[in-house]
Protein backbone atom coordinates (compact mmCIF):
# COMPACT_ATOMS: atom_id res chain seq x y z
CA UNK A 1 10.23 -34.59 1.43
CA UNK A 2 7.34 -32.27 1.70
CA UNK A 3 6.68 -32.75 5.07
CA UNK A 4 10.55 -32.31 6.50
CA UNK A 5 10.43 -28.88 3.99
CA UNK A 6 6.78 -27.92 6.09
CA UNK A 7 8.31 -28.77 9.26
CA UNK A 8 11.60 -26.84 8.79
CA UNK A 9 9.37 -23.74 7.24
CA UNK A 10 7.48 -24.06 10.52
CA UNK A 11 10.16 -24.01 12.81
CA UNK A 12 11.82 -20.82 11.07
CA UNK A 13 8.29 -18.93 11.92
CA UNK A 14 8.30 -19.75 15.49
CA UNK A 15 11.98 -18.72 15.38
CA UNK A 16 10.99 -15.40 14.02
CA UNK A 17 8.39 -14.91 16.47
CA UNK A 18 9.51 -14.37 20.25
CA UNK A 19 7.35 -15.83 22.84
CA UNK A 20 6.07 -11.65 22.95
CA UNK A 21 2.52 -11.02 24.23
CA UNK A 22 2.37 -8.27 21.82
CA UNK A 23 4.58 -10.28 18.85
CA UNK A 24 3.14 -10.24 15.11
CA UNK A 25 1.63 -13.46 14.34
CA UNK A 26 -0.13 -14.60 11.20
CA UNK A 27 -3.75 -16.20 12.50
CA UNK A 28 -3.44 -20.07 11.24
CA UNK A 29 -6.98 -20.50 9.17
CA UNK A 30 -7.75 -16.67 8.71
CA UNK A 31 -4.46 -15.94 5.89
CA UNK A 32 -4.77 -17.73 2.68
CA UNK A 33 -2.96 -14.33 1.04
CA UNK A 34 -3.19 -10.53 1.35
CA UNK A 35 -4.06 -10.46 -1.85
CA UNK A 36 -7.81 -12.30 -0.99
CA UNK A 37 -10.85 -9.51 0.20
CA UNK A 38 -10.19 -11.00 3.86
CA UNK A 39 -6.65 -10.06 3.89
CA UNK A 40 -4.46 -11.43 6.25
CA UNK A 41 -5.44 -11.47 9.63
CA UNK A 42 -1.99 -11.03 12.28
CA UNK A 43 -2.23 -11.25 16.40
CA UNK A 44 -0.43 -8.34 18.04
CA UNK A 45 0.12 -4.80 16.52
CA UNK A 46 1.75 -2.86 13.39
CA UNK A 47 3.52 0.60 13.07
CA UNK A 48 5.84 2.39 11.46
CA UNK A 49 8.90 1.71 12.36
CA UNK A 50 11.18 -0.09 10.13
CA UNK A 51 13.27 -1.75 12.21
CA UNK A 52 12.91 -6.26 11.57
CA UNK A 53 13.30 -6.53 15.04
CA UNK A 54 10.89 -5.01 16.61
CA UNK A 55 7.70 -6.83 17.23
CA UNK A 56 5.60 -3.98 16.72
CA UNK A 57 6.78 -2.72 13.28
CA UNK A 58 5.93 -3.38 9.58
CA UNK A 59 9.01 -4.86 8.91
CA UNK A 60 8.85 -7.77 11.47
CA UNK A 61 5.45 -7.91 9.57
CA UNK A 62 6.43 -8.26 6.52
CA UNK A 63 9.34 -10.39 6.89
CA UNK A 64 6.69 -13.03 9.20
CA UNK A 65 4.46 -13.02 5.83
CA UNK A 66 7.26 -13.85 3.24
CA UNK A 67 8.45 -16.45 5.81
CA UNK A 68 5.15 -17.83 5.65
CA UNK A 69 4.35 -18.07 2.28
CA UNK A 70 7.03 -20.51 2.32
CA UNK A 71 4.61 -22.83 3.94
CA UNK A 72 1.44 -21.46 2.39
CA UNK A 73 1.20 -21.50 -1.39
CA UNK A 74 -1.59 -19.55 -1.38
CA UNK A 75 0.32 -16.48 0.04
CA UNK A 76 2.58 -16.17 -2.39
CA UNK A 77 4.51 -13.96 -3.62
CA UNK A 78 6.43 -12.38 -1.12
CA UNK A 79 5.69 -8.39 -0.27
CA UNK A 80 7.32 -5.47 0.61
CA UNK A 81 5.63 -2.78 2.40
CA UNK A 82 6.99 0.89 1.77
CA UNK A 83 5.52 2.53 5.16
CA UNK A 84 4.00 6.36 4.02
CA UNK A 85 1.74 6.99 7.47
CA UNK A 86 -0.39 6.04 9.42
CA UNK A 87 -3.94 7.43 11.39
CA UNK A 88 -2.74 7.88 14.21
CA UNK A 89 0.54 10.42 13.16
CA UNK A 90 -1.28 12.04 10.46
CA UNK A 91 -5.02 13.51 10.29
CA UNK A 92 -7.44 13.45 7.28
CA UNK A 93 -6.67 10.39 6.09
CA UNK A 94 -9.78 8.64 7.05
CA UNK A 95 -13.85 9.32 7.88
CA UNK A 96 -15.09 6.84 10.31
CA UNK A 97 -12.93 8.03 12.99
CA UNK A 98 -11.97 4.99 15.76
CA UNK A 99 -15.39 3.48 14.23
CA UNK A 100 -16.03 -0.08 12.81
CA UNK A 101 -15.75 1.23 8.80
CA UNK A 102 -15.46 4.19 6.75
CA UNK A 103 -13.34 5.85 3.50
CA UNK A 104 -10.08 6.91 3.51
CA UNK A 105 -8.30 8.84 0.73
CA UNK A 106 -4.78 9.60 0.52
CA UNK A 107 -4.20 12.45 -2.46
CA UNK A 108 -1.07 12.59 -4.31
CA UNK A 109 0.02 8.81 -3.15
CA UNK A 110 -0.66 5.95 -4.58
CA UNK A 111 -1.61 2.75 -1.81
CA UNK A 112 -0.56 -1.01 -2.31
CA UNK A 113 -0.94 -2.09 0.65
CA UNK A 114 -3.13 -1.14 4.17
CA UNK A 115 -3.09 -2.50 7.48
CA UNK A 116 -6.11 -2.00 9.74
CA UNK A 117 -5.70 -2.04 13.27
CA UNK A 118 -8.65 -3.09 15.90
CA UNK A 119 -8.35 -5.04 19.43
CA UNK A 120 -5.83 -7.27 19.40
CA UNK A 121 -5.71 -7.88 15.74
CA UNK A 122 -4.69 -6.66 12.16
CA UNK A 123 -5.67 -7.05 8.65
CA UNK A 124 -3.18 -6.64 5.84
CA UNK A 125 -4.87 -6.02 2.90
CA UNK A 126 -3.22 -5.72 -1.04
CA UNK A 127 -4.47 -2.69 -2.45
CA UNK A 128 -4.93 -2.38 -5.83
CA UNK A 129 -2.66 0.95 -6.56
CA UNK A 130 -5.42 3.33 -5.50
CA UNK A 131 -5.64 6.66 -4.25
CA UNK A 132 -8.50 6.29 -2.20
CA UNK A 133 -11.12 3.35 -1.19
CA UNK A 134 -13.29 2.32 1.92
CA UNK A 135 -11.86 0.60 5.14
CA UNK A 136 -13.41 -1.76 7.76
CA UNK A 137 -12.78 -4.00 10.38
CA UNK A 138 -15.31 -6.11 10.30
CA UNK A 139 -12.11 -9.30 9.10
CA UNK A 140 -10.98 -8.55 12.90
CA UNK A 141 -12.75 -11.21 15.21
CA UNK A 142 -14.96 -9.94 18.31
CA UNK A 143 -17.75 -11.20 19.07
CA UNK A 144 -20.52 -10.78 16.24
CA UNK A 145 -19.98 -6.78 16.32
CA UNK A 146 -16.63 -5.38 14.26
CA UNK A 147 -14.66 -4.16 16.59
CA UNK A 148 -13.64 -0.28 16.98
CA UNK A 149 -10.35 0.81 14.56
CA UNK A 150 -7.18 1.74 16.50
CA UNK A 151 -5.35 2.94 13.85
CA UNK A 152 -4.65 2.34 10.14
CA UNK A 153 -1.62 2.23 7.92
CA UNK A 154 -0.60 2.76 4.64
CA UNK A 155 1.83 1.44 2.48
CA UNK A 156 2.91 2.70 -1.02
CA UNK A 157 4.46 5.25 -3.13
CA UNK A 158 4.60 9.13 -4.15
CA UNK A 159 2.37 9.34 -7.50
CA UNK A 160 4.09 10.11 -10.49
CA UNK A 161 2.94 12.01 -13.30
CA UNK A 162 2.97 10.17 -16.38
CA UNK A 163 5.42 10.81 -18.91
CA UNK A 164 3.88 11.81 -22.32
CA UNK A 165 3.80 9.36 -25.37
CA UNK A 166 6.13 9.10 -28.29
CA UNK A 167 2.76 11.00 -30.31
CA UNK A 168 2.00 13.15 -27.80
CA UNK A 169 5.64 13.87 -28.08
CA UNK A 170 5.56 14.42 -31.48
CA UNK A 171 1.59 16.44 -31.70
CA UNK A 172 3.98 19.03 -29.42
CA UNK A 173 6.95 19.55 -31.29
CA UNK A 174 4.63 20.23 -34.49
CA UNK A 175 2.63 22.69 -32.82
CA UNK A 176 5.54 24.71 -31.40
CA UNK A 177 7.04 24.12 -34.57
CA UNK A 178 3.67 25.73 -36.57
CA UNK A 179 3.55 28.32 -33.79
CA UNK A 180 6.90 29.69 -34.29
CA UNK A 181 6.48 29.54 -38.28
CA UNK A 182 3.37 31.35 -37.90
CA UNK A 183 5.36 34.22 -36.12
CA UNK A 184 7.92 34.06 -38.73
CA UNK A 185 5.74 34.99 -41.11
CA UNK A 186 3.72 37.76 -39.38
CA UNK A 187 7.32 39.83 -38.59
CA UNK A 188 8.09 39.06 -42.57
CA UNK A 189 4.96 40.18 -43.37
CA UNK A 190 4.72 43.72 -41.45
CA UNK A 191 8.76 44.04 -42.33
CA UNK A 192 7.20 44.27 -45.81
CA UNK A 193 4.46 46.34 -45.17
CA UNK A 194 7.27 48.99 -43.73
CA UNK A 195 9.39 49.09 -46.54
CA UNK A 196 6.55 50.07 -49.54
């Protein structure tokens, strides 16, 4: 029963995956889960666009790793990436230029997810909800030097403020309350002072 479910898993990837030069495909033996410090190494190339179809875009990525996981335990759970930008349409994201490693820092967003970009290759790393962090491509195979980055990009969200406490709520109120009080009492008081 296993088997038949491994073999019918198997035969929905190659179904997703068009016999494309340039076609994301998970590298059997370097993916046990985005979530590991390897990441998840892919063949081909990743960019923004959204559309499952194309071969080329974070979608058709995405989709390939949740079909996978199917087959792969270890992958689990499935991901959705929420595309922000990427190196090579926006500047001042990274240091380390088209180097082998380097920082990158994305202010005001908040990152779960980062795809790094060398050669032929990807890595799709989990990111712990961070703002900023280093980047390498040292997980892409070439030879015993890391290859030079193409581009990198980011998944994730607008940061949001955090909403104040229930006693933080509160310590508020009761100030603005004491303020006001206090400024009752100081037009009471020279009210008084004016009528002796």
């Amino acid at each position: 029963m296993k088997l038949k479910a491994i073999l019918s898993a198997g035969t929905l990837l190659m179904a997703t995956a068009p016999c494309v030069a340039n076609a994301s495909a998970i590298v059997l033996g370097k993916c046990t889960s985005v979530t590991s410090s390897s990441g998840c190494l892919f063949l081909g190339n990743i960019t923004g666009n959204a559309n499952p179809l194309n071969i080329n875009g974070y979608k058709f990525a995405q989709n390939y790793y949740n079909v996978y996981n199917n087959v792969v335990p270890s992958a689990r759970p499935n991901i959705t990436l929420n595309y922000l930008f990427d190196t090579d349409t926006t500047s001042g994201l990274i240091t380390g230029g088209k180097g082998s490693s380097g920082t990158w820092s994305t202010p005001g967003y908040v990152i779960d997810y980062m795809a790094v970009k060398a050669g032929n290759y990807f890595s799709l790393y989990k990111i712990a909800d961070l703002s900023s962090g280093t980047w390498s491509s040292a997980d892409i195979p070439h030879g015993k030097n890391a290859k030079d980055l193409s581009h990198i990009v980011f998944f994730g969200s607008a940061a949001v403020a955090g909403v104040p406490e229930p006693a933080t709520w509160g310590m508020m109120i009761a100030g603005v309350g004491m303020a006001g009080g206090a400024l009752r009492r100081r037009r009471n008081r020279q009210v008084t002072f004016a009528a002796a």
